[in-house]
PDB file of N, CA and C in Angstrom:
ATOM      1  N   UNK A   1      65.593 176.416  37.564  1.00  0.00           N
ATOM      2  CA  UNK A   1      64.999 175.713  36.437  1.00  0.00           C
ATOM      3  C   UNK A   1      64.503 174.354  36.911  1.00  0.00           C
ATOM      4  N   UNK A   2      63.483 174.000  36.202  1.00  0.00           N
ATOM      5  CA  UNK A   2      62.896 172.800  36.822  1.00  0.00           C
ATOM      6  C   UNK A   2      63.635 171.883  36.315  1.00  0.00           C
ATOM      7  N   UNK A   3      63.348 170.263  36.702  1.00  0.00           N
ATOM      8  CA  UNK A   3      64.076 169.180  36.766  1.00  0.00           C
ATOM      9  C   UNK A   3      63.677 168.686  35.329  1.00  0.00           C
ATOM     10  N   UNK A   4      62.620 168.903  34.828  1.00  0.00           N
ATOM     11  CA  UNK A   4      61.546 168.642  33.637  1.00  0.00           C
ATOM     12  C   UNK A   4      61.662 169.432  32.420  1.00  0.00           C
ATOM     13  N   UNK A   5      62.451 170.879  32.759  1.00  0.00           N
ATOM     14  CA  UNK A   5      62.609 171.700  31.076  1.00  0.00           C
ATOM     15  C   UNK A   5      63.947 171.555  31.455  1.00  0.00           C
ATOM     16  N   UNK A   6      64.244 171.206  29.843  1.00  0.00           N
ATOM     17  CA  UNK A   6      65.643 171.180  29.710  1.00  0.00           C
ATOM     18  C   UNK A   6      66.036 172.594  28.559  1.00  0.00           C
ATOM     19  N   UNK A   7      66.625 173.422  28.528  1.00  0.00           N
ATOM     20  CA  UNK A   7      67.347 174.294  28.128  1.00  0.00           C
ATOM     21  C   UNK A   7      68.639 173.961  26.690  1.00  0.00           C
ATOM     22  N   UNK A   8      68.439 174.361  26.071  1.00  0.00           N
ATOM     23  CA  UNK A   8      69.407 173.717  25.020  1.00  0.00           C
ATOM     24  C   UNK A   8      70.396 174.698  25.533  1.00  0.00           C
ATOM     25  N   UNK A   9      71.681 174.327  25.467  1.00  0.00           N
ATOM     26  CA  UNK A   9      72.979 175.013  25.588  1.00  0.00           C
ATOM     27  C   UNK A   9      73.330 175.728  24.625  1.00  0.00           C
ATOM     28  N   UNK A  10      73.896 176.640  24.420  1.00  0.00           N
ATOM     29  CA  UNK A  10      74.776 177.406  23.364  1.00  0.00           C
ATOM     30  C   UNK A  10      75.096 176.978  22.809  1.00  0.00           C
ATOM     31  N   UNK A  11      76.491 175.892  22.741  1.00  0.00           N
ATOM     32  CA  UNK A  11      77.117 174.583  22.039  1.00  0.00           C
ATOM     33  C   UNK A  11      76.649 173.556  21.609  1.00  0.00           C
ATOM     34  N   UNK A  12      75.297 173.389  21.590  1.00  0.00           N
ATOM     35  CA  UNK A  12      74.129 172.464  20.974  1.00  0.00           C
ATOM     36  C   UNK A  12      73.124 173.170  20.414  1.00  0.00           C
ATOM     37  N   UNK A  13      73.419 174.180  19.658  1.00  0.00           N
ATOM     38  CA  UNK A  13      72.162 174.548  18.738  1.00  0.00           C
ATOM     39  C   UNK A  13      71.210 174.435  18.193  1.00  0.00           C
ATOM     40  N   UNK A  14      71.514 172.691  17.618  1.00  0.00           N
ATOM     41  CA  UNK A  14      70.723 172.173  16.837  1.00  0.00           C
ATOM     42  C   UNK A  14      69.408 171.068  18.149  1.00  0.00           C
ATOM     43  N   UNK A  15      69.935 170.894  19.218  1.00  0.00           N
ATOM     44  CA  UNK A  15      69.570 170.029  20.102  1.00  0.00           C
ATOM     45  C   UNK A  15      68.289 170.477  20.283  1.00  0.00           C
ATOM     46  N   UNK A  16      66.703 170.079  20.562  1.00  0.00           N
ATOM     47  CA  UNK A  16      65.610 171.282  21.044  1.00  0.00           C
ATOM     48  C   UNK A  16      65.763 170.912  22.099  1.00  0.00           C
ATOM     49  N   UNK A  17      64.801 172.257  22.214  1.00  0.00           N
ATOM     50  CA  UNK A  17      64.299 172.001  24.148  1.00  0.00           C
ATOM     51  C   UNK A  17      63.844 170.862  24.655  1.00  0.00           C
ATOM     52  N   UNK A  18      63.708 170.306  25.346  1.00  0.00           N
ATOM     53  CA  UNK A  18      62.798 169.795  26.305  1.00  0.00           C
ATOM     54  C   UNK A  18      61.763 169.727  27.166  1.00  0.00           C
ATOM     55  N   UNK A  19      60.870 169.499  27.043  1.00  0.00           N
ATOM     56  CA  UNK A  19      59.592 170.367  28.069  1.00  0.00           C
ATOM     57  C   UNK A  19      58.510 168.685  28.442  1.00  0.00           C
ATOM     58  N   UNK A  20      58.539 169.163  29.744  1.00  0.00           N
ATOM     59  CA  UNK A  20      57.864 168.113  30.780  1.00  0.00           C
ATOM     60  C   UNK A  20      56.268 167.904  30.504  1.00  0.00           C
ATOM     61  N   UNK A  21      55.890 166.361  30.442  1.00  0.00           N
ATOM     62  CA  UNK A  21      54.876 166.022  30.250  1.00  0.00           C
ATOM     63  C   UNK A  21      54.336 165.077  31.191  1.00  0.00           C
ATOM     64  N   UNK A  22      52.891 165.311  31.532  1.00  0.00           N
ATOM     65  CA  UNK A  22      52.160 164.259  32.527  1.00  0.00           C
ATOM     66  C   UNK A  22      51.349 163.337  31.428  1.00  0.00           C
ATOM     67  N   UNK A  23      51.735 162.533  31.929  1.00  0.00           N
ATOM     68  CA  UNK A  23      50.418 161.232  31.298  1.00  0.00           C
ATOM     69  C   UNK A  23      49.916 161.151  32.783  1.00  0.00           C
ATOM     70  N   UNK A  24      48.447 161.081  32.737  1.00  0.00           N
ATOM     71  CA  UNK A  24      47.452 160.943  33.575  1.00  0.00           C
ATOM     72  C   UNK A  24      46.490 159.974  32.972  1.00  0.00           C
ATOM     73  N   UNK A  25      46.541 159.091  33.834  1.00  0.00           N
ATOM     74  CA  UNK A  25      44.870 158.405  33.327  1.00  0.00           C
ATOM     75  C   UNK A  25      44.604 157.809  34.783  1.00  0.00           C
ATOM     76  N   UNK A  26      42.789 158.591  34.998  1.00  0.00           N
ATOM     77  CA  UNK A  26      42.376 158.525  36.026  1.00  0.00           C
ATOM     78  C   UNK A  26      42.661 158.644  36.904  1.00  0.00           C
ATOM     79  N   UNK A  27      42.615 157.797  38.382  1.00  0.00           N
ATOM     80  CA  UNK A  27      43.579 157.750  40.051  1.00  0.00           C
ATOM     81  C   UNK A  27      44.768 157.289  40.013  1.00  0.00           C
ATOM     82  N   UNK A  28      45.439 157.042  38.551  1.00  0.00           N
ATOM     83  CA  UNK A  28      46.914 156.353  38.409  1.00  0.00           C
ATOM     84  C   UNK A  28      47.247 157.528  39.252  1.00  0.00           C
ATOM     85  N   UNK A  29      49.267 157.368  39.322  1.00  0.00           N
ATOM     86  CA  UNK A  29      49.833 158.270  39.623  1.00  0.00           C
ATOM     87  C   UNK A  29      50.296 158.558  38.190  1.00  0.00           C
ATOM     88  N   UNK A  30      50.605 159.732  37.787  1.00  0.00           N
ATOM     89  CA  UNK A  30      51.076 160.466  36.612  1.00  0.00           C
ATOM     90  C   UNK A  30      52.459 160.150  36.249  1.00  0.00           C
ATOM     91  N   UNK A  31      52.544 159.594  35.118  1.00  0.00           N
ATOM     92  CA  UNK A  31      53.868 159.236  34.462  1.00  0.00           C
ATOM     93  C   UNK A  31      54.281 160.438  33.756  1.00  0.00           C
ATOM     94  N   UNK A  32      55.726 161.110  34.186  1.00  0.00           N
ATOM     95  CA  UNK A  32      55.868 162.230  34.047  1.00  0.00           C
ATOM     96  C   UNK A  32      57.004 162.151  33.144  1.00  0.00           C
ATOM     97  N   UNK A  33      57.049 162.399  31.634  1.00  0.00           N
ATOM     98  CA  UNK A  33      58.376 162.320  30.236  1.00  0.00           C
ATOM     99  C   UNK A  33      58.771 163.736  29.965  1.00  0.00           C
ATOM    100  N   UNK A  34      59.893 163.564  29.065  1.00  0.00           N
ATOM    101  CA  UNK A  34      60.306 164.652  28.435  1.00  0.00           C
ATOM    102  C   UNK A  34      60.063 164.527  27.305  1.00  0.00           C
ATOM    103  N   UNK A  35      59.813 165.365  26.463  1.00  0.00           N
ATOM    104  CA  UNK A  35      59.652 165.501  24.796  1.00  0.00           C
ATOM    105  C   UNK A  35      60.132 166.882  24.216  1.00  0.00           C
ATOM    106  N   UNK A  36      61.017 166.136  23.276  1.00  0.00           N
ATOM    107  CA  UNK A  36      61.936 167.088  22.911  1.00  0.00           C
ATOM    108  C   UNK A  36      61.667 167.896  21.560  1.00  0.00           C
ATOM    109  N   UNK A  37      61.874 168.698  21.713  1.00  0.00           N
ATOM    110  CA  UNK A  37      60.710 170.069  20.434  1.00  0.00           C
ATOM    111  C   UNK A  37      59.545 170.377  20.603  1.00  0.00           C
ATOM    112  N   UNK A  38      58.687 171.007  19.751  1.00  0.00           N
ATOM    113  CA  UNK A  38      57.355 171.328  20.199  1.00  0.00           C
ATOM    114  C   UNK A  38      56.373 169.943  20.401  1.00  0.00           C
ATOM    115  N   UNK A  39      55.617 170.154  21.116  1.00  0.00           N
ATOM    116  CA  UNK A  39      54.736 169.611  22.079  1.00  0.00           C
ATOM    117  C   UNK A  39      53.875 169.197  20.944  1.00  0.00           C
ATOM    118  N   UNK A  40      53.629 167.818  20.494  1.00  0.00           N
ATOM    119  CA  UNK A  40      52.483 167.246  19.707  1.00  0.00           C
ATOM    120  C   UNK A  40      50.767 167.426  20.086  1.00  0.00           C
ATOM    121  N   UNK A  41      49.929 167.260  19.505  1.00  0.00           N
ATOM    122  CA  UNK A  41      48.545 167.169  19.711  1.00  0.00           C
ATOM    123  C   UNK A  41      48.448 165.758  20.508  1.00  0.00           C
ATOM    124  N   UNK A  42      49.163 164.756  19.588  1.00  0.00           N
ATOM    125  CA  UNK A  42      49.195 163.436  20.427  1.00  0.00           C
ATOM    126  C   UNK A  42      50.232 163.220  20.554  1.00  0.00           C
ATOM    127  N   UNK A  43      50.817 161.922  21.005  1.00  0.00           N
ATOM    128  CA  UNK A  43      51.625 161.208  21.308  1.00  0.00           C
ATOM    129  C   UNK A  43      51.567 159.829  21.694  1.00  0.00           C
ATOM    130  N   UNK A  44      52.903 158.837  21.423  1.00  0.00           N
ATOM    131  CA  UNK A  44      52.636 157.500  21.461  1.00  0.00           C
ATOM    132  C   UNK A  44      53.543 157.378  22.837  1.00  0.00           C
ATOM    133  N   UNK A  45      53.059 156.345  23.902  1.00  0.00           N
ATOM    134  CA  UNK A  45      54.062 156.299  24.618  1.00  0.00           C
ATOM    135  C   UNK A  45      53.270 154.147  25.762  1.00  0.00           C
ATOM    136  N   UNK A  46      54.258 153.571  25.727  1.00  0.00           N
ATOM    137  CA  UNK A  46      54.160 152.177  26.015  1.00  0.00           C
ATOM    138  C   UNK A  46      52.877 151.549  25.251  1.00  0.00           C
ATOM    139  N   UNK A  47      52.887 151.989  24.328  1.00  0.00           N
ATOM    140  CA  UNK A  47      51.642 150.871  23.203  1.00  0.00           C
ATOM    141  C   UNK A  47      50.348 151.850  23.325  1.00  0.00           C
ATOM    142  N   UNK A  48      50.305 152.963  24.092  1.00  0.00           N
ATOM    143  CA  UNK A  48      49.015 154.078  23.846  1.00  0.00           C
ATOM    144  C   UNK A  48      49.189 155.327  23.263  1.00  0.00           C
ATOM    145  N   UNK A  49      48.318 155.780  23.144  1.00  0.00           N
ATOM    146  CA  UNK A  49      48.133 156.686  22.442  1.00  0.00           C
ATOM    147  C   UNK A  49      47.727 158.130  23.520  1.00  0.00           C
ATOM    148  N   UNK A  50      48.577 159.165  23.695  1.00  0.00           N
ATOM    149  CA  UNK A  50      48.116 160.157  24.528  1.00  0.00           C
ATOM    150  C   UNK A  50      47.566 161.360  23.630  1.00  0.00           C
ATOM    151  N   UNK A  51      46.475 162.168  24.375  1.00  0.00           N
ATOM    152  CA  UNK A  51      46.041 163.424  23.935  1.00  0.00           C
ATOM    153  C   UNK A  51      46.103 164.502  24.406  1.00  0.00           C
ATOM    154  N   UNK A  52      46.940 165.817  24.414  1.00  0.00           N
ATOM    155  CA  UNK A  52      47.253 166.679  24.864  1.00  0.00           C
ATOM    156  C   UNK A  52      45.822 167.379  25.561  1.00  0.00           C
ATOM    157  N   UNK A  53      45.729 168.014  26.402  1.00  0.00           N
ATOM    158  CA  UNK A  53      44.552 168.808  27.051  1.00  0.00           C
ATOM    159  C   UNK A  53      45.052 170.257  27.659  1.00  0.00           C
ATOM    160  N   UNK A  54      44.260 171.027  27.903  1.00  0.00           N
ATOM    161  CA  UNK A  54      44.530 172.376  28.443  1.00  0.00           C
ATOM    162  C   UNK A  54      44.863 172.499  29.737  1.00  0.00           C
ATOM    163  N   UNK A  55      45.391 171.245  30.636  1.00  0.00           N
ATOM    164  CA  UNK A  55      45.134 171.073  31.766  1.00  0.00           C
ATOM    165  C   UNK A  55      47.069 171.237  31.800  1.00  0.00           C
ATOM    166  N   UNK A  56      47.342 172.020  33.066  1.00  0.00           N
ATOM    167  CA  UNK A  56      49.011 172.015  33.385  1.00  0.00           C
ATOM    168  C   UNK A  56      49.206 171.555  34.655  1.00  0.00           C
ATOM    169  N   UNK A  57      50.436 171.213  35.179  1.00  0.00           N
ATOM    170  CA  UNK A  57      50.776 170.856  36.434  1.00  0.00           C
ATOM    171  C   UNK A  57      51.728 172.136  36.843  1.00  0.00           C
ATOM    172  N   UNK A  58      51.857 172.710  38.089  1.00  0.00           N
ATOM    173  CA  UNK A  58      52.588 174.198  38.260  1.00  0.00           C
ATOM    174  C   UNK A  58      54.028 173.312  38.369  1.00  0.00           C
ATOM    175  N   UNK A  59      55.079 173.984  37.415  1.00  0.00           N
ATOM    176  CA  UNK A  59      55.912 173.172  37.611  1.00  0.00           C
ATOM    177  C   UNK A  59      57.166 174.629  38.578  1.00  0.00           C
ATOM    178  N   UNK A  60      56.986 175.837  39.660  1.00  0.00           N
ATOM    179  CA  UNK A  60      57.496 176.194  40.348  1.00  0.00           C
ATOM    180  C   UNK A  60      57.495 177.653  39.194  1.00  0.00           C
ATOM    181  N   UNK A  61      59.271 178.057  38.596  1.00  0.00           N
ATOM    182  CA  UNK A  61      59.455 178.852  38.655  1.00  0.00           C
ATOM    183  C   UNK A  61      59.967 178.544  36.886  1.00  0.00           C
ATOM    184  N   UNK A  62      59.791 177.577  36.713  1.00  0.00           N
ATOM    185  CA  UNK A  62      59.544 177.071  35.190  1.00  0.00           C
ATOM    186  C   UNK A  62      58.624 176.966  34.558  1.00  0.00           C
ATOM    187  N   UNK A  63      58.532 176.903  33.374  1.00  0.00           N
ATOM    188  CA  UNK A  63      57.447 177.091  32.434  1.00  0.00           C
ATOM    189  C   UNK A  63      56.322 175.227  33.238  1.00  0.00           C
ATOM    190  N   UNK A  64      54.850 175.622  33.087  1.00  0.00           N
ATOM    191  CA  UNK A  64      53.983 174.410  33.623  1.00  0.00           C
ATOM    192  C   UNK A  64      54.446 173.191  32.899  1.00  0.00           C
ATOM    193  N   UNK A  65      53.998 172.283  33.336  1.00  0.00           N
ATOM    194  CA  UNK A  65      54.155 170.625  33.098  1.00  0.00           C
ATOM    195  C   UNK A  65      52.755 170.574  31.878  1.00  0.00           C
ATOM    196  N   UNK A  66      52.625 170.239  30.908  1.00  0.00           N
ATOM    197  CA  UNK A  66      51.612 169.593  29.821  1.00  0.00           C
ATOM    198  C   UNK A  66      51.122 168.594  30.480  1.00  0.00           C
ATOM    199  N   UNK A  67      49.961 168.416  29.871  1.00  0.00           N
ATOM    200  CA  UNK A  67      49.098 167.331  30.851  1.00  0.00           C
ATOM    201  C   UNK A  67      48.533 166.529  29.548  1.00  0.00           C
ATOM    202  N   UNK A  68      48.678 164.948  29.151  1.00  0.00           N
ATOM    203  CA  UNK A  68      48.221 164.808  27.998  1.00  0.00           C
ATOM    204  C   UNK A  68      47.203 163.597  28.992  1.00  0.00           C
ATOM    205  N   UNK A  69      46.373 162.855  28.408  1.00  0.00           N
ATOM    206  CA  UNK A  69      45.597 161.612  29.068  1.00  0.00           C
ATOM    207  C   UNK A  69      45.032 160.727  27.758  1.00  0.00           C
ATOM    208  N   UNK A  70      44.623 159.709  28.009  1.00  0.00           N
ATOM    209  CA  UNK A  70      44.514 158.633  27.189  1.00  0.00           C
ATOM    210  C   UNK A  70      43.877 159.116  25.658  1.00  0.00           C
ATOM    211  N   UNK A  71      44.206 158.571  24.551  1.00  0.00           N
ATOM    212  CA  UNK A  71      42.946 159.944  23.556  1.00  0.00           C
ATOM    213  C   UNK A  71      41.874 158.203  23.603  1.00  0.00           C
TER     214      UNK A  71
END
């Protein structure tokens, strides 16, 4: 399992998943979060505003990395 999806346990039912996200903007290097439940259209993260895209990062043998970038 990747380092980036987190798995809810048995004994935490109520807890959601976790699933790995890239913020990309431009030649940065990619700031890579977790967000917990389903995956928003946007998202707020250090005073911006991100927009989800169709774009994934291969995250191995786990479900891909979301790729959101500036909206």
């Amino acid at each position: 399992m990747s380092d980036f999806v987190k798995e809810v346990p048995a004994h935490h039912p109520d807890e959601p998943d976790a699933h790995g996200v890239d913020l990309v903007d431009g030649d940065e290097p990619a700031v890579r979060i977790l967000v917990r439940g389903a995956l928003p259209a946007t998202l707020e993260h250090d005073g911006r505003t991100w927009a989800a895209t169709d774009e994934t990062h291969d995250a191995g043998d786990a479900p891909a990395i979301s790729v959101y970038r500036p909206a």
